[in-house]
C-alpha atoms as a PDB file:
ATOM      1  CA  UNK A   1     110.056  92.425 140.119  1.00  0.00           C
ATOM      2  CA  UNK A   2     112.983  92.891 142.761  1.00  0.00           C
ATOM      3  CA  UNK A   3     113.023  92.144 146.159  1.00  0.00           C
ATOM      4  CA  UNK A   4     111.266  88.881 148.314  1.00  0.00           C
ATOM      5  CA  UNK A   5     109.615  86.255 145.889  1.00  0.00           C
ATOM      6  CA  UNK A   6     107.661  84.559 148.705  1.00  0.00           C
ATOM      7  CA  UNK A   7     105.176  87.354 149.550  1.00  0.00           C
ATOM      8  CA  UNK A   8     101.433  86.716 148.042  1.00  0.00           C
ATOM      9  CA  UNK A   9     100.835  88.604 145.098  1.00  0.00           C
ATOM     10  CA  UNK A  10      97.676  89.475 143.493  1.00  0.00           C
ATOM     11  CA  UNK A  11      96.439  90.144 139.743  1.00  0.00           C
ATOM     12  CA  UNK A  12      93.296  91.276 138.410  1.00  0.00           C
ATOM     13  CA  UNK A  13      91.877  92.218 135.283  1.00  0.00           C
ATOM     14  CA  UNK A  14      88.089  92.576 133.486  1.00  0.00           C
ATOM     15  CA  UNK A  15      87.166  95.386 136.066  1.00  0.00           C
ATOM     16  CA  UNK A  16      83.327  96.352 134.592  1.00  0.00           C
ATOM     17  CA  UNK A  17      83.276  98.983 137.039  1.00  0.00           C
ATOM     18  CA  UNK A  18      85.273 100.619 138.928  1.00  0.00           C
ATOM     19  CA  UNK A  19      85.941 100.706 143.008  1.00  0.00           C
ATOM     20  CA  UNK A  20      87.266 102.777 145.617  1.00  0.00           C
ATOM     21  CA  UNK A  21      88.271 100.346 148.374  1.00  0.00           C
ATOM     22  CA  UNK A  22      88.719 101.823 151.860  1.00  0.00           C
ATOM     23  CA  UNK A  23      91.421 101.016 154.485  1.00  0.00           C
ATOM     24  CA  UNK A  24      90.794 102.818 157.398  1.00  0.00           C
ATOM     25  CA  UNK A  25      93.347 103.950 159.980  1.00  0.00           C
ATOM     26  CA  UNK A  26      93.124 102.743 163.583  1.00  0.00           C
ATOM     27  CA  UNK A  27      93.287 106.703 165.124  1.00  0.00           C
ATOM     28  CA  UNK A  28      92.870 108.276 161.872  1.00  0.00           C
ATOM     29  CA  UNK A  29      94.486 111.820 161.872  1.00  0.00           C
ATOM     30  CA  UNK A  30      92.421 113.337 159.013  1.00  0.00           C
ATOM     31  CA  UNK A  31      95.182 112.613 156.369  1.00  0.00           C
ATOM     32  CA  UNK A  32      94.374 110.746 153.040  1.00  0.00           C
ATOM     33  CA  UNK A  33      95.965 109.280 150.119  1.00  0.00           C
ATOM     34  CA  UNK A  34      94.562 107.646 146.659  1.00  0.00           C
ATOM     35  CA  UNK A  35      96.735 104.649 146.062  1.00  0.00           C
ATOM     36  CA  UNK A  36      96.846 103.997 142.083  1.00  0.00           C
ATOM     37  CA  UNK A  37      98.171 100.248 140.994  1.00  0.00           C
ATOM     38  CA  UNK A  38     100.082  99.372 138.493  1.00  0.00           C
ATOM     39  CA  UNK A  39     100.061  96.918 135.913  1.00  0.00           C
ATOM     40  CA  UNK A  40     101.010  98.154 132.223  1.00  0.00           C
ATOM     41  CA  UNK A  41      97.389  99.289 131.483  1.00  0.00           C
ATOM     42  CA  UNK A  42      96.595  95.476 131.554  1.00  0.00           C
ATOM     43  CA  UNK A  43      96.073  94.312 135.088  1.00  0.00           C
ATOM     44  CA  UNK A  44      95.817  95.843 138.515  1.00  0.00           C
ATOM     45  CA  UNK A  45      98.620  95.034 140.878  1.00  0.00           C
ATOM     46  CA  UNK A  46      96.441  95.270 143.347  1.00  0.00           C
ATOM     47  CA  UNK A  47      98.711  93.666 146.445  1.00  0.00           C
ATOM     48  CA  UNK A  48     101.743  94.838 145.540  1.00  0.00           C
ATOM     49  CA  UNK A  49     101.101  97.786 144.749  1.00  0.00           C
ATOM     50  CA  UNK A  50      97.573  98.343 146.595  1.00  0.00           C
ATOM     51  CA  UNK A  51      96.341  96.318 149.777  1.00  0.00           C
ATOM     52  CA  UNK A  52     100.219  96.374 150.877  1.00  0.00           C
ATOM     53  CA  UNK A  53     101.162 100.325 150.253  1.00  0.00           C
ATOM     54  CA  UNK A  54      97.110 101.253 152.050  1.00  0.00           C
ATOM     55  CA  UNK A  55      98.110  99.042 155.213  1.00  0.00           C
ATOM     56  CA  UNK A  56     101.730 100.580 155.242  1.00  0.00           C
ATOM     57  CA  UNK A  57     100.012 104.167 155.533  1.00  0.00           C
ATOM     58  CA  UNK A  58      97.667 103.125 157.591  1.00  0.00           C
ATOM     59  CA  UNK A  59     100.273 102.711 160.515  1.00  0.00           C
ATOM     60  CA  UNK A  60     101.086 106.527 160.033  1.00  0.00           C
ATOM     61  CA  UNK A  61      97.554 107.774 160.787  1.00  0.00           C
ATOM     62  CA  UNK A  62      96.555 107.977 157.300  1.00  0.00           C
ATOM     63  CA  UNK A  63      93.085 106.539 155.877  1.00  0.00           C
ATOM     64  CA  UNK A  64      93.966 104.943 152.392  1.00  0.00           C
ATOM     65  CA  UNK A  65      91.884 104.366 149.415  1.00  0.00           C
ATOM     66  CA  UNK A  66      92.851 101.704 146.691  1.00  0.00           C
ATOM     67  CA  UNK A  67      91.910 102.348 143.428  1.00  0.00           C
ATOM     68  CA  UNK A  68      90.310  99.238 141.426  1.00  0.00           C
ATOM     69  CA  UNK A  69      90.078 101.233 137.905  1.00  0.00           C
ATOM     70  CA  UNK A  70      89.304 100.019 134.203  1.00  0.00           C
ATOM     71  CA  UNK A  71      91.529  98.968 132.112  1.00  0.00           C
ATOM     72  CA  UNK A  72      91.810 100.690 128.544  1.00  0.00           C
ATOM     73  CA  UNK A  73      91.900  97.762 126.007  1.00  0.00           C
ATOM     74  CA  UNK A  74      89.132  95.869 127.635  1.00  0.00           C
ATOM     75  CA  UNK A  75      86.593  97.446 125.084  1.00  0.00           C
ATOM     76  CA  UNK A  76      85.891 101.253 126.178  1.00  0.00           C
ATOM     77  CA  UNK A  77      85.302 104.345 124.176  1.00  0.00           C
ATOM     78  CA  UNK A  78      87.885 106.681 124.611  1.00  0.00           C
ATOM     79  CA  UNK A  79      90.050 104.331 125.634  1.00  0.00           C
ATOM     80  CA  UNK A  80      92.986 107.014 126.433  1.00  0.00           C
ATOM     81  CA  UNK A  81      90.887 108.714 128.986  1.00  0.00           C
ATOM     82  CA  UNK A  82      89.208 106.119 130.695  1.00  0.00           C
ATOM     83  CA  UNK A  83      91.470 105.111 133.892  1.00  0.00           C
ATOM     84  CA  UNK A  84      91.628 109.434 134.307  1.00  0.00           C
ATOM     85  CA  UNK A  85      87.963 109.351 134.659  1.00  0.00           C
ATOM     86  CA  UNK A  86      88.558 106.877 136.919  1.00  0.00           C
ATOM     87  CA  UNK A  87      90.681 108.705 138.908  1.00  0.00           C
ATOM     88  CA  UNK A  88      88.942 111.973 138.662  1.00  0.00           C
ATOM     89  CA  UNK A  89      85.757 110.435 140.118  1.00  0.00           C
ATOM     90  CA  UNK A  90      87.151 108.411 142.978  1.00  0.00           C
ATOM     91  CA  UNK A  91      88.803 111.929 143.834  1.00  0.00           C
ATOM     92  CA  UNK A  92      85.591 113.530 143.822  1.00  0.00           C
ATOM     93  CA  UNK A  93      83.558 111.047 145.795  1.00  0.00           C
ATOM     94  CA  UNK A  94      86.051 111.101 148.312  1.00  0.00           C
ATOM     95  CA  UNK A  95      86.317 114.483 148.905  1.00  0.00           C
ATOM     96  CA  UNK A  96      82.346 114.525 148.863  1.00  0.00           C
ATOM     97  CA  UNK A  97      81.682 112.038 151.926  1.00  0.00           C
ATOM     98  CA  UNK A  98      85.385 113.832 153.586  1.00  0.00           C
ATOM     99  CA  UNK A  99      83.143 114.116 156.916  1.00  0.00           C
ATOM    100  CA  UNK A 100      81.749 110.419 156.790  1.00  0.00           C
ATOM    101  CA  UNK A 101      85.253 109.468 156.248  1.00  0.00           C
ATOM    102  CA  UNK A 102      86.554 111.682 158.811  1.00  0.00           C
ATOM    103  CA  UNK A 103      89.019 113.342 156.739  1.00  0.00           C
ATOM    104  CA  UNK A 104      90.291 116.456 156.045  1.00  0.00           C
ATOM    105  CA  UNK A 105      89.578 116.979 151.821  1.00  0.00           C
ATOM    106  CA  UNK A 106      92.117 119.540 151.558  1.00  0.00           C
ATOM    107  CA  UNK A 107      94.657 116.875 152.774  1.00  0.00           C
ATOM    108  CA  UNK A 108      93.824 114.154 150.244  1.00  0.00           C
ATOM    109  CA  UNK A 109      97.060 112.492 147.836  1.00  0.00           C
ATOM    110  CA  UNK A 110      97.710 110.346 145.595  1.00  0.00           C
ATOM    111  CA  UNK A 111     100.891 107.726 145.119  1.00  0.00           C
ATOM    112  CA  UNK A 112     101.111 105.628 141.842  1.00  0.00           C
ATOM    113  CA  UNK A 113     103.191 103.281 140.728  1.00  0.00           C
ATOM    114  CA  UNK A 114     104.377 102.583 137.479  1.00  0.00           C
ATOM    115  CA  UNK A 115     101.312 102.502 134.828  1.00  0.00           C
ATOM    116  CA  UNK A 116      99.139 103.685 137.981  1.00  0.00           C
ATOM    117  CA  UNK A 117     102.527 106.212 138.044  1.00  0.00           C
ATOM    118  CA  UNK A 118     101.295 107.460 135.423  1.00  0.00           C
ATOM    119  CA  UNK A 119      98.145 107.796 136.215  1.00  0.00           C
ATOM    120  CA  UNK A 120      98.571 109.654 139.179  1.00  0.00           C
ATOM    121  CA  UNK A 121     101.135 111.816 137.078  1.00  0.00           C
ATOM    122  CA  UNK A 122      98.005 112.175 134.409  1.00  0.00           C
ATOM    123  CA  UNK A 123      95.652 113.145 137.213  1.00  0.00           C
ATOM    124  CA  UNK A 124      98.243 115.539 138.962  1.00  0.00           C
ATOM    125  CA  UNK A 125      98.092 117.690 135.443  1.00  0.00           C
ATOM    126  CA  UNK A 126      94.636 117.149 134.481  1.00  0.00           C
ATOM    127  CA  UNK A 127      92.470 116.775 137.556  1.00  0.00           C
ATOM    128  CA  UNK A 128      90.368 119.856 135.997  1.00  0.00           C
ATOM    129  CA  UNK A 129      90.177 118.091 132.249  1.00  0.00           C
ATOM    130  CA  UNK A 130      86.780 117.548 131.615  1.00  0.00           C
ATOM    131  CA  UNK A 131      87.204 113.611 130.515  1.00  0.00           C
ATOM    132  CA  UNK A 132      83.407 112.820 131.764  1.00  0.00           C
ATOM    133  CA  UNK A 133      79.785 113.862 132.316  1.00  0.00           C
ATOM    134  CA  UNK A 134      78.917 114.970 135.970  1.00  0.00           C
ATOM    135  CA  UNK A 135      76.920 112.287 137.800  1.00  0.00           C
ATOM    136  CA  UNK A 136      76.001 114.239 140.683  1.00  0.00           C
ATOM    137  CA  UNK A 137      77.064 116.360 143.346  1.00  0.00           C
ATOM    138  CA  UNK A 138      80.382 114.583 144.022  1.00  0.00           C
ATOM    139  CA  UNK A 139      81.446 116.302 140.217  1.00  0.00           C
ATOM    140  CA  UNK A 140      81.642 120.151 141.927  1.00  0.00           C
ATOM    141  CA  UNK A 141      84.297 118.487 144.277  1.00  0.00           C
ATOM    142  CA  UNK A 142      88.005 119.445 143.307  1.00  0.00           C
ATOM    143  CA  UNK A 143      90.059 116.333 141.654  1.00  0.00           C
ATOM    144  CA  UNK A 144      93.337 118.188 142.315  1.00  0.00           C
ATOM    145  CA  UNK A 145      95.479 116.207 144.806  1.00  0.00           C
ATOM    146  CA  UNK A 146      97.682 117.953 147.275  1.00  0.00           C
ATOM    147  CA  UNK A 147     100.385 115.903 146.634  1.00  0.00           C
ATOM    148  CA  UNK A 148     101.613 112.903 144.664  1.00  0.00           C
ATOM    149  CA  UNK A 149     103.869 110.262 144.811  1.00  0.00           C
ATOM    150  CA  UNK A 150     105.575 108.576 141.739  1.00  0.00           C
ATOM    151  CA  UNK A 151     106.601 105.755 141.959  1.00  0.00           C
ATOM    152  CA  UNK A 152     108.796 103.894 139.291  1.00  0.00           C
ATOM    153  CA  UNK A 153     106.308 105.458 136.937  1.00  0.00           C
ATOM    154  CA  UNK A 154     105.869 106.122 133.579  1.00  0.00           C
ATOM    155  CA  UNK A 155     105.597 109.375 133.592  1.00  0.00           C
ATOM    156  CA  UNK A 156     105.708 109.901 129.385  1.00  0.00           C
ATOM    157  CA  UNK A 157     104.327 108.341 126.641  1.00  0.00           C
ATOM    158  CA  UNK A 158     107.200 109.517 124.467  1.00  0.00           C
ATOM    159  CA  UNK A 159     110.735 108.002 123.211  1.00  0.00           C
ATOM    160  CA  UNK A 160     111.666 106.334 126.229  1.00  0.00           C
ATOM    161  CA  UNK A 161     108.724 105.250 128.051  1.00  0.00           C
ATOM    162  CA  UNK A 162     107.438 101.896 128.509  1.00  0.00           C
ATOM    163  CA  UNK A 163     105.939 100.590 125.124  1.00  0.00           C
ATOM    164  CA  UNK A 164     103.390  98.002 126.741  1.00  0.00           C
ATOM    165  CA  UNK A 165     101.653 100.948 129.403  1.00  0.00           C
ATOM    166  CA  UNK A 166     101.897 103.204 126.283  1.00  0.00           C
ATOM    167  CA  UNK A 167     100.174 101.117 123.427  1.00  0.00           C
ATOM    168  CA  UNK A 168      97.554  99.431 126.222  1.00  0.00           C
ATOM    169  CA  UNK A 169      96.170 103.098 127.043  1.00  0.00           C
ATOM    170  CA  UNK A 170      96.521 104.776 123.688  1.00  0.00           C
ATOM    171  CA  UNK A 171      96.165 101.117 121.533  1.00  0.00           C
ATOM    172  CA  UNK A 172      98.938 100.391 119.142  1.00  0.00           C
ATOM    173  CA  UNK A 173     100.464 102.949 116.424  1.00  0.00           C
ATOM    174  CA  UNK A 174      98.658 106.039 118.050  1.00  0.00           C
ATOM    175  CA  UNK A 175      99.086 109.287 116.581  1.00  0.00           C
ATOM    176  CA  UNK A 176     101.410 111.665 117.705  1.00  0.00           C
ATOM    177  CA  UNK A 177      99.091 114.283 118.969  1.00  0.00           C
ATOM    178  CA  UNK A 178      97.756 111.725 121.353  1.00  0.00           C
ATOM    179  CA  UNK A 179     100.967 109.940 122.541  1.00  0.00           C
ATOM    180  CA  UNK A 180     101.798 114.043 123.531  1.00  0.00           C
ATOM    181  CA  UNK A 181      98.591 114.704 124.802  1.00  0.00           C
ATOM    182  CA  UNK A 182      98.898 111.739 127.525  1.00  0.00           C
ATOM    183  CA  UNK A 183     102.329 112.596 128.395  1.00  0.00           C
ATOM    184  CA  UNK A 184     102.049 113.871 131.678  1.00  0.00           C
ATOM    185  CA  UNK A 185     105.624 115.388 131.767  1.00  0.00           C
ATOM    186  CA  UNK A 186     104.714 117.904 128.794  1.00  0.00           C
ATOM    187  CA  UNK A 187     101.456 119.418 131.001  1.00  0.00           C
ATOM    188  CA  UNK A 188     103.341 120.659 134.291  1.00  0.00           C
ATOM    189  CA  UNK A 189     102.440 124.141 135.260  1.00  0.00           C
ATOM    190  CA  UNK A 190     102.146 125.839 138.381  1.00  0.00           C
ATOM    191  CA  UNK A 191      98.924 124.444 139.451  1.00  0.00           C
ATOM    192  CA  UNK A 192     100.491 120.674 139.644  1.00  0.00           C
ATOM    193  CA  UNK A 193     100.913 119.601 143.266  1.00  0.00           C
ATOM    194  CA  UNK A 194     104.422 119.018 144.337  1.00  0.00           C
ATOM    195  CA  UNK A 195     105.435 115.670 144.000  1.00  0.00           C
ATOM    196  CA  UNK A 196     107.790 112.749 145.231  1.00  0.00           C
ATOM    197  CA  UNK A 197     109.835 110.831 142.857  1.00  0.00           C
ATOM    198  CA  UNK A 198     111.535 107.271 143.616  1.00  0.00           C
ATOM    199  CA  UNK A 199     113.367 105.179 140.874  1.00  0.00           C
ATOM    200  CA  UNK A 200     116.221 102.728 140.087  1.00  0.00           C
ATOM    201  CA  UNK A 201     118.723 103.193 138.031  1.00  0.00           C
ATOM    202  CA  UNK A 202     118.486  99.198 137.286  1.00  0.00           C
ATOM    203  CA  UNK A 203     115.139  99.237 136.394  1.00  0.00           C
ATOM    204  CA  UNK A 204     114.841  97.138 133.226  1.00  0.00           C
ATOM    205  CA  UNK A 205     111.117  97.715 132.675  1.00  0.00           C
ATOM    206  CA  UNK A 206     110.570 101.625 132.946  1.00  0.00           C
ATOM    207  CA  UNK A 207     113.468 103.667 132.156  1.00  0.00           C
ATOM    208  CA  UNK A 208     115.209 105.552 134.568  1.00  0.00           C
ATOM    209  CA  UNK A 209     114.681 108.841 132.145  1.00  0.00           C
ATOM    210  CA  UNK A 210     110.796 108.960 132.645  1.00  0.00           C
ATOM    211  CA  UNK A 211     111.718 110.160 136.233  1.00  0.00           C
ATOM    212  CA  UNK A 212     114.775 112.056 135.133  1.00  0.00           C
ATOM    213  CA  UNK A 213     112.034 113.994 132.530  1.00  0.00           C
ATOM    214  CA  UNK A 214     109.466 114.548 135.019  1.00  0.00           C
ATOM    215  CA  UNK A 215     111.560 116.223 137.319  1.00  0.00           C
ATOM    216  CA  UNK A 216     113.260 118.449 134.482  1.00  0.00           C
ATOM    217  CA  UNK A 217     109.913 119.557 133.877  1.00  0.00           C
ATOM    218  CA  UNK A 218     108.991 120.246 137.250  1.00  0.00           C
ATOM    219  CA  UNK A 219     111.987 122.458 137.916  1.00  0.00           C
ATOM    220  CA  UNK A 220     111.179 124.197 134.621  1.00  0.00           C
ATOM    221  CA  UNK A 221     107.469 125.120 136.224  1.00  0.00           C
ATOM    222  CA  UNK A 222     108.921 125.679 139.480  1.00  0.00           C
ATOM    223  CA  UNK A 223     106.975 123.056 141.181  1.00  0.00           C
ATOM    224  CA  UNK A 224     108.219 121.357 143.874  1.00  0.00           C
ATOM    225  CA  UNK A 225     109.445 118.085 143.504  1.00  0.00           C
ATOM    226  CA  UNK A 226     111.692 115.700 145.620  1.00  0.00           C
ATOM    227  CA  UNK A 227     113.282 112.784 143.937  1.00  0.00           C
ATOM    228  CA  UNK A 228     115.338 109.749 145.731  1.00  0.00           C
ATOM    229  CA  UNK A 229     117.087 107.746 142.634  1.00  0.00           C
ATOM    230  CA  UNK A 230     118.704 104.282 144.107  1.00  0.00           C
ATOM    231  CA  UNK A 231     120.994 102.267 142.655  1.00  0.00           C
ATOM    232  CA  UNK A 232     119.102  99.484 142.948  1.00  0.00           C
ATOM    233  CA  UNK A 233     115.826  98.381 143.166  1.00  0.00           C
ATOM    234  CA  UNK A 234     114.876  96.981 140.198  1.00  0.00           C
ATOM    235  CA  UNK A 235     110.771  97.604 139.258  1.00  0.00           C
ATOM    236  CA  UNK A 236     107.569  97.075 140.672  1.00  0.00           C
ATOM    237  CA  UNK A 237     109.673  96.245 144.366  1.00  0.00           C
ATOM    238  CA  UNK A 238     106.181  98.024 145.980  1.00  0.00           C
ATOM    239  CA  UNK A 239     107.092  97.753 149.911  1.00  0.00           C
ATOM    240  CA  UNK A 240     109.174  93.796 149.180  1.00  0.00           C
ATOM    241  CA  UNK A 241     112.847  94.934 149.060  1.00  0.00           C
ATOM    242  CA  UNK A 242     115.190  93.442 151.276  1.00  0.00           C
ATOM    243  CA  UNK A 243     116.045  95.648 154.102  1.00  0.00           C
ATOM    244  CA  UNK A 244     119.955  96.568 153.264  1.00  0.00           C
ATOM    245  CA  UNK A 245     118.956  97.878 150.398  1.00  0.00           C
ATOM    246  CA  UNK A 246     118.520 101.860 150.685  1.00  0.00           C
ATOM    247  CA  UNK A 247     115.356 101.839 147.928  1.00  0.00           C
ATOM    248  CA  UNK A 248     113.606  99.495 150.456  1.00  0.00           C
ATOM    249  CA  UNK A 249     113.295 102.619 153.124  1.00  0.00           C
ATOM    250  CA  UNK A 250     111.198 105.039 150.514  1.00  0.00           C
ATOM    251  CA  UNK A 251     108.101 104.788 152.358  1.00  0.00           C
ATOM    252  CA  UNK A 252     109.238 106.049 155.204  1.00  0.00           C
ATOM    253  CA  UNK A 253     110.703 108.950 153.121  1.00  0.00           C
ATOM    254  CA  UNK A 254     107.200 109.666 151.656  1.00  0.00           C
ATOM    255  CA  UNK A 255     105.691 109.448 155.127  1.00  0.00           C
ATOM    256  CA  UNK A 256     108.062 112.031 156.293  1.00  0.00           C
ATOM    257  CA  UNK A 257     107.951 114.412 152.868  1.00  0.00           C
ATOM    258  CA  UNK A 258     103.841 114.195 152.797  1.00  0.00           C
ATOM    259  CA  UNK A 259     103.527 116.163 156.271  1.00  0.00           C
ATOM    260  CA  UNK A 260     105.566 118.729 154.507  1.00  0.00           C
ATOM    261  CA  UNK A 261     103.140 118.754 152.257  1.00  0.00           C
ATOM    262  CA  UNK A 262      99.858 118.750 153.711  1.00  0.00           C
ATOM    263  CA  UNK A 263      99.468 115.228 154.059  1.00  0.00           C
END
C-alpha cells in the first residue's frame, strides 16, 4: 500500500453475517453512498478502505454506509455470488428505511475499492440479477445505484486482472463461463449508472488495464464515465497519500463529480 505507514489499519475476516454499518452526517443533506472494502475476496479492509472513506463523506453532507460482507472461500454455496447478495440486500434495506435514515433513495451510491471495486462494478451491472430469495419487503426496493465509484478496482476477472480477488470469489481453476460471467466489464449496458474511475499507473497489485477495460466498455454502451489515471499512487492508498501527490486529491474529485450525478 502507498502513502503514510503510521495511520491505524484494520483487518477482518470470518464475517458469519453480514452488516451495514451507519455513519451519519452531522446536517445530513439527503445524499448517500454504499462504501464497499476491499481485501482480495479474503479480508475486509475495513479502515482503509471503510471507517476512513464514510467519515471523509461525511464532512460533505453525505450519510455513509460501510459494508461488512462475506467472504467467498469461507465455506458458502455459491460462492461466486455471495458478496453480490450482499450488496444487493444492504441496497435494498437501505433504500427501505430511506425516511428513518433521512435520505433521499433515489440519491443512494456506491464507491468500491479494489476487490470491493469489483464488487461495486458487479452490483452496478447486476443490481436486478436475481442471486437470492426475497426476505421481505426490503426485496421490492431497487438495488440499482445512481452512481459508482471505482476505485483501483478489479473490474474483470479475465487476462489481466488480479489472480488472488479472482480465484478467492470464483475458487481456483474456474471455468471459463464463470470467470466471464463475473466480469463486470463484459455486462455494461445502458442501464449501468455512470461511474468514476481512479487508478495508478504504478499499481503493482491490480493492473492499470482493468480500469483502462472498464472504461472502453463504458464508452462502447455510452454510459457515462469519468476516469482520473495518476502517475502515481501505488494500490490500496484509500484517503493515506501524501498531499503533493495529485492521486491523494481524488476524493474531493468524487465529491465534486457525485452532485453531477445525483449524489
Amino acid at each position: 500500500m502507498s502513502g503514510d505507514p503510521t495511520y491505524r489499519q484494520l483487518w477482518i475476516k470470518g464475517v458469519a453475517v453480514p452488516e451495514v454499518n451507519v455513519f451519519r452526517a452531522a446536517a445530513p443533506d439527503g445524499s448517500s453512498l454504499l462504501v464497499i472494502p476491499g481485501g482480495s475476496y479474503e479480508f475486509l479492509s475495513i479502515q482503509n478502505e471503510g471507517i476512513d472513506p464514510a467519515e471523509r463523506f461525511n464532512a460533505e453532507r453525505t450519510t455513509v454506509f460501510v459494508l461488512t460482507y462475506r467472504l467467498p472461500g469461507e465455506g458458502w454455496a455459491n460462492r461466486s455470488v455471495v458478496p453480490l447478495q450482499d450488496a444487493q440486500r444492504a441496497m435494498r434495506l437501505i433504500r427501505s428505511r430511506a425516511v428513518e435514515l433521512r435520505i433521499d433513495a433515489a440519491r443512494l451510491g456506491i464507491v468500491g475499492f479494489s476487490a470491493g471495486g469489483h464488487l461495486a462494478a458487479d452490483l452496478a451491472v447486476s443490481f436486478d440479477q436475481r442471486v437470492y430469495r426475497p426476505v421481505d419487503e426490503a426485496d421490492e426496493h431497487s438495488a440499482r445505484p445512481a452512481f459508482a465509484g471505482l476505485i483501483y478496482p478489479v473490474a474483470t476477472l479475465e487476462s489481466f486482472t488480479h489472480a488472488g480477488s479472482r480465484d478467492n470469489l470464483l475458487g481456483a481453476n474456474a471455468p471459463a463461463e464463470l470467470i466471464v460471467t463475473r466480469s463486470p466489464e463484459r455486462h455494461i449496458t445502458s442501464t449501468t449508472p455512470p461511474t468514476f474511475v481512479v487508478a495508478a499507473f504504478d499499481d503493482d497489485t491490480v493492473p492499470i488495464e482493468n480500469s483502462f477495460a472498464w472504461i472502453d466498455a463504458c464508452r462502447r454502451a455510452k454510459v457515462s464515465v469519468e476516469a482520473h489515471l495518476f502517475a502515481k499512487g501505488g494500490h490500496g492508498f484509500g484517503l493515506h497519500l501524501p498531499k503533493d501527490l495529485p492521486a491523494s486529491r481524488w476524493p474531493d474529485l468524487f465529491a465534486l463529480w457525485m452532485r453531477k450525478h445525483g449524489g
